[in-house]
Each structure stands twice: as structure tokens, then as C-alpha cells.
Protein backbone atom coordinates (compact mmCIF):
# COMPACT_ATOMS: atom_id res chain seq x y z
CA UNK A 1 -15.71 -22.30 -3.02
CA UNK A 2 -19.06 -23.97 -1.90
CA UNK A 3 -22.12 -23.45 -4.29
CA UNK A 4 -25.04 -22.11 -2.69
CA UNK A 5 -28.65 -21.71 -3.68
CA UNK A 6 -32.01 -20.02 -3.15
CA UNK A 7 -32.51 -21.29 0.33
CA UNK A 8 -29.12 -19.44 1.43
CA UNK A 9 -29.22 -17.07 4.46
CA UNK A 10 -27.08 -14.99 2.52
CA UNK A 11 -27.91 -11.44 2.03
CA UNK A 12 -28.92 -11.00 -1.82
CA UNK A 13 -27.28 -7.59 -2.91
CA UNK A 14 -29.04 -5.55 -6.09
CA UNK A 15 -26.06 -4.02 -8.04
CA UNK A 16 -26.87 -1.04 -10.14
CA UNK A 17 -24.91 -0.75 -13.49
CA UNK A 18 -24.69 2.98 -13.25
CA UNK A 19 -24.64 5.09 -16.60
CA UNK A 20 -22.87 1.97 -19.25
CA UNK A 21 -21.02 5.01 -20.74
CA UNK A 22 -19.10 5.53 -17.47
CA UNK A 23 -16.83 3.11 -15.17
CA UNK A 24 -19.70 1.29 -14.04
CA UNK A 25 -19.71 -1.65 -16.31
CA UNK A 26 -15.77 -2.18 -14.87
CA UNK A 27 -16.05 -1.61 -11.08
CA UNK A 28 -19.48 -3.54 -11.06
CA UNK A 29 -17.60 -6.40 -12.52
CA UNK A 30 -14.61 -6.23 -10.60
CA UNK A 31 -16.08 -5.84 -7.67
CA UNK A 32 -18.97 -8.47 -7.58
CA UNK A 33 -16.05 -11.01 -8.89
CA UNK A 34 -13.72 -9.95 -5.39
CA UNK A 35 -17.10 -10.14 -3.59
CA UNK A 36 -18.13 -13.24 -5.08
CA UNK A 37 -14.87 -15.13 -4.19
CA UNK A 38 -15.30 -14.03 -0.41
CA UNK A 39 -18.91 -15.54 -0.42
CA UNK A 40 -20.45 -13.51 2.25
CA UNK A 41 -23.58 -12.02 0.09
CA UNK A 42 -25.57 -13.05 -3.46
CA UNK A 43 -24.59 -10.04 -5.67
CA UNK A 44 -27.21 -9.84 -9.03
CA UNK A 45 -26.49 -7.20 -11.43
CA UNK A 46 -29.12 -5.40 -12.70
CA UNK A 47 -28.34 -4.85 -16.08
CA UNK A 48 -28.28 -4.81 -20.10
CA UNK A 49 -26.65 -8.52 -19.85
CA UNK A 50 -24.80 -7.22 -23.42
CA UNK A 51 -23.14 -5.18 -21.40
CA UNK A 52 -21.87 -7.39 -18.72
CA UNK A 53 -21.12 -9.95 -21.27
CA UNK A 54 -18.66 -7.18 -23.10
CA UNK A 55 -17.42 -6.06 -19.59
CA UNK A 56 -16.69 -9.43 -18.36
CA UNK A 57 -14.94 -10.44 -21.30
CA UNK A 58 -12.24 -7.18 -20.65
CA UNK A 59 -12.06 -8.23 -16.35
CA UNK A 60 -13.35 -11.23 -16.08
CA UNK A 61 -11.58 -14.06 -17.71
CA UNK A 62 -13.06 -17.07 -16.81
CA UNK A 63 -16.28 -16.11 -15.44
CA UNK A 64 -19.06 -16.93 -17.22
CA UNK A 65 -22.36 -14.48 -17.04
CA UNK A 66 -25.61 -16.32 -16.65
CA UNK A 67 -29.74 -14.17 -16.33
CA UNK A 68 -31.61 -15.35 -13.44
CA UNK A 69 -35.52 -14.87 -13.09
CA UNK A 70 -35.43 -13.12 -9.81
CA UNK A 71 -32.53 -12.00 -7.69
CA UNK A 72 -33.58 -14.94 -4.86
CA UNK A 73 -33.15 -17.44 -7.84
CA UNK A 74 -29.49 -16.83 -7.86
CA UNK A 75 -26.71 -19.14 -6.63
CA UNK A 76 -22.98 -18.47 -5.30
CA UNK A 77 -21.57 -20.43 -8.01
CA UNK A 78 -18.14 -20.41 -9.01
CA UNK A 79 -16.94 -18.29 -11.31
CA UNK A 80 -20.48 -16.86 -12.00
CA UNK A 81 -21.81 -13.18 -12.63
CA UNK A 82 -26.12 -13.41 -11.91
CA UNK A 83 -27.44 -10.73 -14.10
CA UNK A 84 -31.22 -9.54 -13.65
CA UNK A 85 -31.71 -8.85 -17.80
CA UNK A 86 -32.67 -5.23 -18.43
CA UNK A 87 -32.53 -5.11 -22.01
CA UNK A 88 -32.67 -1.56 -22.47
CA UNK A 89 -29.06 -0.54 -23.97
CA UNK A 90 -27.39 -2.03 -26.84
CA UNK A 91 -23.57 -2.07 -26.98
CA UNK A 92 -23.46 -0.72 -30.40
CA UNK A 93 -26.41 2.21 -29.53
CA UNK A 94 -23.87 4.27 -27.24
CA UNK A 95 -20.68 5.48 -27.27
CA UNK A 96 -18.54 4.83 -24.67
CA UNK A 97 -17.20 8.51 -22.32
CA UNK A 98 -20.41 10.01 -23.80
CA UNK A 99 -23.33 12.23 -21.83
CA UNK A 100 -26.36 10.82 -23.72
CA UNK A 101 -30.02 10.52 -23.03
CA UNK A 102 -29.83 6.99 -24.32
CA UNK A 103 -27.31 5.71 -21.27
CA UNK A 104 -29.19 7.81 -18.44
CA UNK A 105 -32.43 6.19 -19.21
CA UNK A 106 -31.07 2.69 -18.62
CA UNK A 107 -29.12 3.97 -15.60
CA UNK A 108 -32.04 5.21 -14.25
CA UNK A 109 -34.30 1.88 -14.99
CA UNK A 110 -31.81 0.01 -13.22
CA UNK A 111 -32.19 2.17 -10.53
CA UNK A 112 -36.22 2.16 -10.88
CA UNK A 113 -36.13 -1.97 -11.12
CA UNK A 114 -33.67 -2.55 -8.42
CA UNK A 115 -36.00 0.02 -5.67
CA UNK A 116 -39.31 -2.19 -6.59
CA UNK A 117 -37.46 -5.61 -5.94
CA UNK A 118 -36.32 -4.36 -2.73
CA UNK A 119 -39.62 -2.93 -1.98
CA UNK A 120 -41.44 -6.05 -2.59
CA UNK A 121 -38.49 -7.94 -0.39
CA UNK A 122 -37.64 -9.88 -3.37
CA UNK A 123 -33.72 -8.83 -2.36
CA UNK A 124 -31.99 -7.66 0.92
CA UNK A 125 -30.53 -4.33 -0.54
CA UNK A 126 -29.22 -1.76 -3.26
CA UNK A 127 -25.42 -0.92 -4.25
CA UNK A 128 -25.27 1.68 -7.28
CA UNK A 129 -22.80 1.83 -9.62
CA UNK A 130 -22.21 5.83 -10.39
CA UNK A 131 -24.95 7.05 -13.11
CA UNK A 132 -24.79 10.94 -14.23
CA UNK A 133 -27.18 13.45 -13.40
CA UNK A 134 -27.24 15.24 -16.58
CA UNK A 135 -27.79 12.30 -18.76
CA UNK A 136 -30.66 11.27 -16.60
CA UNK A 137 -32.39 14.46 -17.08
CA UNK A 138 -31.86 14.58 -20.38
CA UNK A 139 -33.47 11.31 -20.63
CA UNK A 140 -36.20 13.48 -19.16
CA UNK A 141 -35.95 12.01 -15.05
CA UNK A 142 -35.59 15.23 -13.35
CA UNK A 143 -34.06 14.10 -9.94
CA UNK A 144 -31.07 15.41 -8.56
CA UNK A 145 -29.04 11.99 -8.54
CA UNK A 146 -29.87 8.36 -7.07
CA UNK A 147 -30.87 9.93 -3.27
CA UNK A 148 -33.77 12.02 -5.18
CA UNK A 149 -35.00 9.33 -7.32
CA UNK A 150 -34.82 6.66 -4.79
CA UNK A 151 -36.77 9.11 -2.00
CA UNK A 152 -39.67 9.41 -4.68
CA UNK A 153 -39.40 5.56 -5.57
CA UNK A 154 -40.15 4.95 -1.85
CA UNK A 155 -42.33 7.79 -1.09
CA UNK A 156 -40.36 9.42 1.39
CA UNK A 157 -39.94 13.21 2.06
CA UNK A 158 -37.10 13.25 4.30
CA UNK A 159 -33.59 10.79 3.44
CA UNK A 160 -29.75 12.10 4.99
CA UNK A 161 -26.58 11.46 2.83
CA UNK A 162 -24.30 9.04 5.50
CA UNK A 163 -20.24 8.82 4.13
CA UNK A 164 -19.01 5.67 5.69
CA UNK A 165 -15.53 3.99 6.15
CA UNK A 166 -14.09 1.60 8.35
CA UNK A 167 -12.86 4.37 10.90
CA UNK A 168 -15.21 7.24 10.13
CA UNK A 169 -19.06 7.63 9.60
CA UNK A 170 -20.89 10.97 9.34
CA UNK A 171 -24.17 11.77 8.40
CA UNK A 172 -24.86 15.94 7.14
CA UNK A 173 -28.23 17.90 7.88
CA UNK A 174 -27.81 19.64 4.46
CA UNK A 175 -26.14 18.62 1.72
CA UNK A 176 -26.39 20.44 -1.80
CA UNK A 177 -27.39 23.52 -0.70
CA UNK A 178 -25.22 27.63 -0.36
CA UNK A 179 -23.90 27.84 3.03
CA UNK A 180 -26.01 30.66 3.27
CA UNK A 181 -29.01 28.18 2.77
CA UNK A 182 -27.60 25.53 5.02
CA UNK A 183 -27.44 27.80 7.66
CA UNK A 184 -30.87 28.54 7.71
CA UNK A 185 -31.54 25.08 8.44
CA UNK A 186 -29.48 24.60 11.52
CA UNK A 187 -32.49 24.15 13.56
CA UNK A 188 -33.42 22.22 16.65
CA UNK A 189 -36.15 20.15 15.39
CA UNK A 190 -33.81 19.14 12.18
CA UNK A 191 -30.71 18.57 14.08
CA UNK A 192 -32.86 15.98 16.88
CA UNK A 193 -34.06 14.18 13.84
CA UNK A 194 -30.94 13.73 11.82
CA UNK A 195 -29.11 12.22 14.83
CA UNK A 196 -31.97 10.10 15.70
CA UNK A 197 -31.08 8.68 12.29
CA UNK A 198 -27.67 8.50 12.81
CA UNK A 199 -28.44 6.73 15.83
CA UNK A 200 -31.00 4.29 14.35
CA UNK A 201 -28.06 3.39 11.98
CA UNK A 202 -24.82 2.80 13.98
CA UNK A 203 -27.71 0.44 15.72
CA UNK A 204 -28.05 -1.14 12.30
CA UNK A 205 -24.34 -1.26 11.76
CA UNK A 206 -24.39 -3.24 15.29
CA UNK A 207 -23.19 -0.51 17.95
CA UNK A 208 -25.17 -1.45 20.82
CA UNK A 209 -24.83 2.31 22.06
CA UNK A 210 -23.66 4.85 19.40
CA UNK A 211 -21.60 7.52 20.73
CA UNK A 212 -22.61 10.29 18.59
CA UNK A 213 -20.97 14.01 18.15
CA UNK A 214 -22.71 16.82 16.86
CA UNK A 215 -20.68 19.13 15.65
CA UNK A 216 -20.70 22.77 16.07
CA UNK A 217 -21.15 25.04 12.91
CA UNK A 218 -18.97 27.97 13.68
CA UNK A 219 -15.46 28.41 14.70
CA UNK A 220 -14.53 26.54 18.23
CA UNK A 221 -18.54 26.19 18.24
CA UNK A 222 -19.18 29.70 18.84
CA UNK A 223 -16.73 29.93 21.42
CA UNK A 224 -19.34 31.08 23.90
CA UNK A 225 -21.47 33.38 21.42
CA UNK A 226 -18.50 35.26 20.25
CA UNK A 227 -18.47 34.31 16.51
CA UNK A 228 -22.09 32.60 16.37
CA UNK A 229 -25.20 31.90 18.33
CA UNK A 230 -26.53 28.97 16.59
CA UNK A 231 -24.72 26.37 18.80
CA UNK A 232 -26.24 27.91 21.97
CA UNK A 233 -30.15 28.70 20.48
CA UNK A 234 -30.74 25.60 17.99
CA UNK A 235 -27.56 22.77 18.29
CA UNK A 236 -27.18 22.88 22.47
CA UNK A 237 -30.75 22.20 22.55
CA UNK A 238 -31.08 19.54 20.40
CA UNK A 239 -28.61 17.72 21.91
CA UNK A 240 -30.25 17.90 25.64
CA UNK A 241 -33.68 16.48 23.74
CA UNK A 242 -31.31 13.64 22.54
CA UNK A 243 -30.19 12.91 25.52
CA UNK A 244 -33.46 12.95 27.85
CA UNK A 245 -34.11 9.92 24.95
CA UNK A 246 -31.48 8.03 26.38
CA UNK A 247 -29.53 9.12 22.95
CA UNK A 248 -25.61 9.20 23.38
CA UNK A 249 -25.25 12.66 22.29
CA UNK A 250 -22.37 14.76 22.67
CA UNK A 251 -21.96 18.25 21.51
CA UNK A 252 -22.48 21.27 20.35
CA UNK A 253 -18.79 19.79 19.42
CA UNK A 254 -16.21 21.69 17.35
CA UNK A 255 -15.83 19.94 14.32
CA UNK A 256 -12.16 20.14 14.17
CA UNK A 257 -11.96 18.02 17.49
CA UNK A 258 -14.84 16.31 16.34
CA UNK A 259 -13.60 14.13 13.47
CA UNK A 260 -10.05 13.59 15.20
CA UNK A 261 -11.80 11.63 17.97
CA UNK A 262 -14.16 9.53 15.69
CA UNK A 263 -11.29 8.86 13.80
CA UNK A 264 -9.54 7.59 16.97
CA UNK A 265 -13.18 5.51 17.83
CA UNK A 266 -14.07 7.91 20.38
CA UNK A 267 -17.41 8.49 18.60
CA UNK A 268 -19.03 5.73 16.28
CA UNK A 269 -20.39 8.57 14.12
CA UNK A 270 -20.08 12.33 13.43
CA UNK A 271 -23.89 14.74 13.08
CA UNK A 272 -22.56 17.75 9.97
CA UNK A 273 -24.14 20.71 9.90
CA UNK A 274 -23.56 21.25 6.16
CA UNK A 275 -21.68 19.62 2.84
CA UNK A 276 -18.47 20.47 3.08
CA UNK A 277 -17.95 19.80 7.28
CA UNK A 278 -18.94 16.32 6.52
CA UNK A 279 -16.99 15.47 2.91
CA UNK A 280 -13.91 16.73 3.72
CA UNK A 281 -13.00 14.56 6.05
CA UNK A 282 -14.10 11.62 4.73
CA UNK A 283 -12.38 12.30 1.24
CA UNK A 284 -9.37 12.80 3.20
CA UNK A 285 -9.33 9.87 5.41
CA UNK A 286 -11.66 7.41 3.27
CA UNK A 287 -10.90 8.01 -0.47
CA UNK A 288 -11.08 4.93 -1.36
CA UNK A 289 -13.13 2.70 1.26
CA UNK A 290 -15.39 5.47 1.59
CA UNK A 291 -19.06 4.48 0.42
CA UNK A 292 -22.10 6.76 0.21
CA UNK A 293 -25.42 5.90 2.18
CA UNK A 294 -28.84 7.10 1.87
CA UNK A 295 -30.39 6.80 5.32
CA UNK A 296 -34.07 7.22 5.68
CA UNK A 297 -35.53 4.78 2.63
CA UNK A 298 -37.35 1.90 3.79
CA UNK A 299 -34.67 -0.41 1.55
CA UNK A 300 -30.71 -0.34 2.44
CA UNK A 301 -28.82 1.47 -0.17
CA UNK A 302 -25.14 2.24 -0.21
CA UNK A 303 -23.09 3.70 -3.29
CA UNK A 304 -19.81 4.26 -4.57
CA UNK A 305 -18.10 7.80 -3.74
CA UNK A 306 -17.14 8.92 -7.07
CA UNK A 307 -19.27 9.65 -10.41
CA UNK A 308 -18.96 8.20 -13.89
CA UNK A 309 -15.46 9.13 -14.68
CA UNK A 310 -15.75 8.92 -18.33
CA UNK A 311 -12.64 9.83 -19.46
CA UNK A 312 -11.41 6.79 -18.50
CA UNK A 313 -14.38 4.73 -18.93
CA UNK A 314 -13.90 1.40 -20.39
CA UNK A 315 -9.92 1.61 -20.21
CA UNK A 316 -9.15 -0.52 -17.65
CA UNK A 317 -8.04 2.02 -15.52
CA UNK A 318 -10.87 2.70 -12.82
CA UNK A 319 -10.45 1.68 -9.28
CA UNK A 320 -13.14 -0.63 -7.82
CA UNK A 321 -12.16 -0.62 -4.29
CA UNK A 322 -15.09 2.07 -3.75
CA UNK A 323 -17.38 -0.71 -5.03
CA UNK A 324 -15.94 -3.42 -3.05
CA UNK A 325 -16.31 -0.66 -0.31
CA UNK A 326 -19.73 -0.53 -0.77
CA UNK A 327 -21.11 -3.88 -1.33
CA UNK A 328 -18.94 -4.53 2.50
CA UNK A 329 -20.98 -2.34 3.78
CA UNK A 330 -24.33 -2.98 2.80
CA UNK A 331 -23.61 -6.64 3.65
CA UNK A 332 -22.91 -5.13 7.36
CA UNK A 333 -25.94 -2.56 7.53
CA UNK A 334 -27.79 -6.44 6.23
CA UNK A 335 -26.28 -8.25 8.35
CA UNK A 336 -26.04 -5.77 11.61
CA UNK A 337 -22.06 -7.02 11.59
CA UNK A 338 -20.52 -3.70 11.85
């Protein structure tokens, strides 16, 4: 494999340890050694290097785990982990499948570390390792997971959850809300914004013209006003101020047909009206390749789809396909190779 350097055009990739308690420590380290080996981005952990170094030595055999400076210091070099030091949890402090206050502070400092270096362009983009929400709060961060804490780290109000996969993208207008709530927010003025989003990043992913569905949010859409009005007075509408933008819009679309065309490439990305039209899906069809992305930050960020897992953390069990997944696509959304 070649040995690159500073000066490489190569994006450089932040990876977030996640909570060490968790799975992080082994699908951060299995997949920046898969990602590594391909040579298409700089991956730098950002990370207790204690950790790594114990990690490594479990799935890694032969690499050797070396602290760089900054995260544009670091080379491609064979067989070589970067770590950005965050010397914040001790090995012997924690106990490994444990909720503690301990491990969701350094999750969340990772986190906090990895936002300014990509603020201050000193790396190309994030890719988070799972942390838990409970530990972090009990560490006393009161966010509601990485999409809350990274919309205050870069001062923004408004940030949509995208699920991504080679064959399916959708981005949700609500998220972690009742129905009852997300309802209320099926709205025109919400709806033209989210897709503009959507459309701004299919551009990003390189679709020179996304086709985009929005879906409906009752049965057959409404089915001409007989089981719901909200496709006809809020979703209809936004759709006709999408397209007077020139925006590829198609809808109010039932989501049922919806998803079975995007699947088929008939649409490069899917608008949900709430949680549960957008994740089921996409943990049917993209369990494993499927990557979470926070759309609306100033930085790229992508994630993997599943949380800490810690009753199997540090076992050698846990899939990193999810991270592989993940760093893939932030190298496209970097790169504009989609």
C-alpha cells in the first residue's frame, strides 16, 4: 500500500470512540483497519489512546497505534491506527458493559473535540462510534444523543436525521416525537424545507438532479380526503413550491409505493413524515450498510445505526460493517462520489 502524508488530497475522517464501555472500541478498530487497507480517506481516532492500544491488541494484530498532533498530521501508513490522544478514560477506571458517568463523559469529549476540529477545518468530517444517552446525562450533558449535542456544538436550530444505504436514502421531518406530535408538524413550510435539504444532499452525494418523493402520511395518501386531509392542505402544497424552484419533487406519494420505487432507483431519496415511515424501511432493507446522517450542521457527520450494545461489548462479537458503512459514506458526501 503507498504511504501518504499531510499534503494528501485525501479526505481526513474524525472517528468518534463512542461510549469505551460499549462496541465502539471494536468496530472503530475494525473498521478504520478495512478502511485503511482500501486507502481512499485518512481515518484519526479520537480517543483515550489506552483504549485503542487494548482494542487493537484483541483486532488488530499487527497494527501498531501511533498519536498524531493534529488530524492533517496523519499519514496512510501501513499497518497504522492515527489516534488524536484524549486522555480522559483509563482502562482500569471502567468496567466494560457498564452505564457509567465516567464512560459518557469521554464519549461525549470525543464528540465535543472532534465538532471543533471540523469547525476550524482542521479535518474533512465526523463518523461516531455509538455513545449512550443515559451515561452522557449522567455525566451531566443533557442532549438527547450525538444530533442534539452536535446542533448546539455548531449553533444550529434546525438539523434532519438522513438513513442512508447504497439503494435507499430517506430523510424524516420528525423524528423522536408521539405520532400525535408528529402530526402536528406536517406543515407546508416544514415539509419545503426538509426536502430542500434532502435535495441539497443527494447534490452532495453527486446526483446532478435528485428525484425526490414525498411521501404521504395517511393511508394511500388520503385517498382523495377520505381518511386524511393533510396531504391535500399542507404536503400537495409543499411540493408545488418545490417544484416552481426547479426542485424534482414528486408527491404527496404513498409511502408504501414510495420506498419500493427508491429501492428500484426510481427516486434518489425518500421525504418521511414521521419516525417510524422512514426507519422501517431502512432497517429492513439496510441493516447492516445502513448509516445515520445528520443533515443541516455546517461539518459532515455520518454514524453507525445501532447503539452501544453492551452485552456484548468487548467480546469479539460486534459487527463493524455499520462502521465501514459509515466511514463509505462520509468519504462520498466528502468527496461528492455518490
Amino acid at each position: 500500500m503507498t504511504t501518504s502524508n499531510s499534503s494528501s488530497d485525501r479526505p481526513v475522517l474524525l472517528v468518534t470512540l463512542g461510549d469505551p464501555a460499549g462496541v465502539g472500541p471494536e468496530v472503530t478498530v475494525k473498521g478504520v483497519i478495512e478502511e485503511s487497507v482500501e486507502g481512499r480517506v485518512i481515518p484519526v481516532v479520537v480517543a483515550d489512546v489506552r483504549v485503542i492500544e487494548l482494542a487493537a491488541a484483541k483486532w488488530a494484530p499487527g497494527w501498531s497505534v501511533v498519536k498524531v498532533e493534529s488530524p492533517r498530521s496523519a499519514g496512510l501508513d501501513s499497518n497504522t491506527i492515527n489516534v488524536l490522544d484524549i486522555a480522559n478514560c483509563d482502562p482500569e477506571d471502567f468496567q466494560i458493559g457498564e452505564v457509567a458517568a465516567y464512560t459518557g463523559n469521554a464519549a461525549y469529549e470525543y464528540v465535543v473535540k472532534a465538532a471543533e476540529l471540523c469547525l476550524a477545518g482542521d479535518a474533512d468530517g465526523i463518523v461516531t462510534a455509538p455513545l449512550n444517552k443515559q451515561a452522557m446525562v449522567m455525566a451531566g450533558h443533557e442532549f438527547d444523543g450525538h444530533t442534539g449535542l452536535l446542533a448546539h456544538l455548531c449553533g444550529v436550530d434546525t438539523q434532519y436525521m438522513i438513513l442512508g444505504s447504497p439503494k435507499l436514502r430517506v430523510i424524516h421531518l420528525t423524528t423522536h416525537l408521539s405520532l400525535v406530535d408528529a402530526l402536528k408538524r406536517v406543515k407546508t413550510d416544514r415539509i419545503v424545507l426538509c426536502a430542500r435539504a434532502a435535495n441539497d444532499h443527494a447534490s452532495q452525494l453527486g446526483f446532478a438532479a435528485p428525484r425526490i418523493a414525498v411521501c404521504g402520511v395517511n393511508p394511500h395518501s388520503g385517498d382523495g380526503g377520505l381518511f386524511g386531509v393533510e396531504e391535500a392542505e399542507e404536503i400537495a402544497p409543499a411540493v408545488e413550491i418545490l417544484r416552481a424552484e426547479g426542485i424534482d419533487a414528486d408527491g404527496p406519494v404513498s409511502p408504501d409505493s414510495a420506498y419500493r420505487i427508491a429501492y428500484e432507483g426510481g427516486y434518489d431519496i425518500v421525504v418521511a413524515m414521521y419516525h417510524d415511515q422512514g426507519h422501517i424501511p431502512m432497517k429492513l432493507v439496510g441493516f447492516s450498510d445502513g448509516v445515520n446522517v445528520t443533515v443541516g450542521l455546517p461539518i459532515i457527520r455520518t454514524s453507525v445505526d445501532h447503539g452501544t450494545a453492551f452485552d456484548i461489548a468487548w467480546q469479539g462479537q460486534a459487527d463493524h460493517a455499520n462502521m465501514v458503512a459509515a466511514i463509505d459514506y462520509a468519504y462520498r458526501l466528502a468527496t461528492g462520489s455518490g
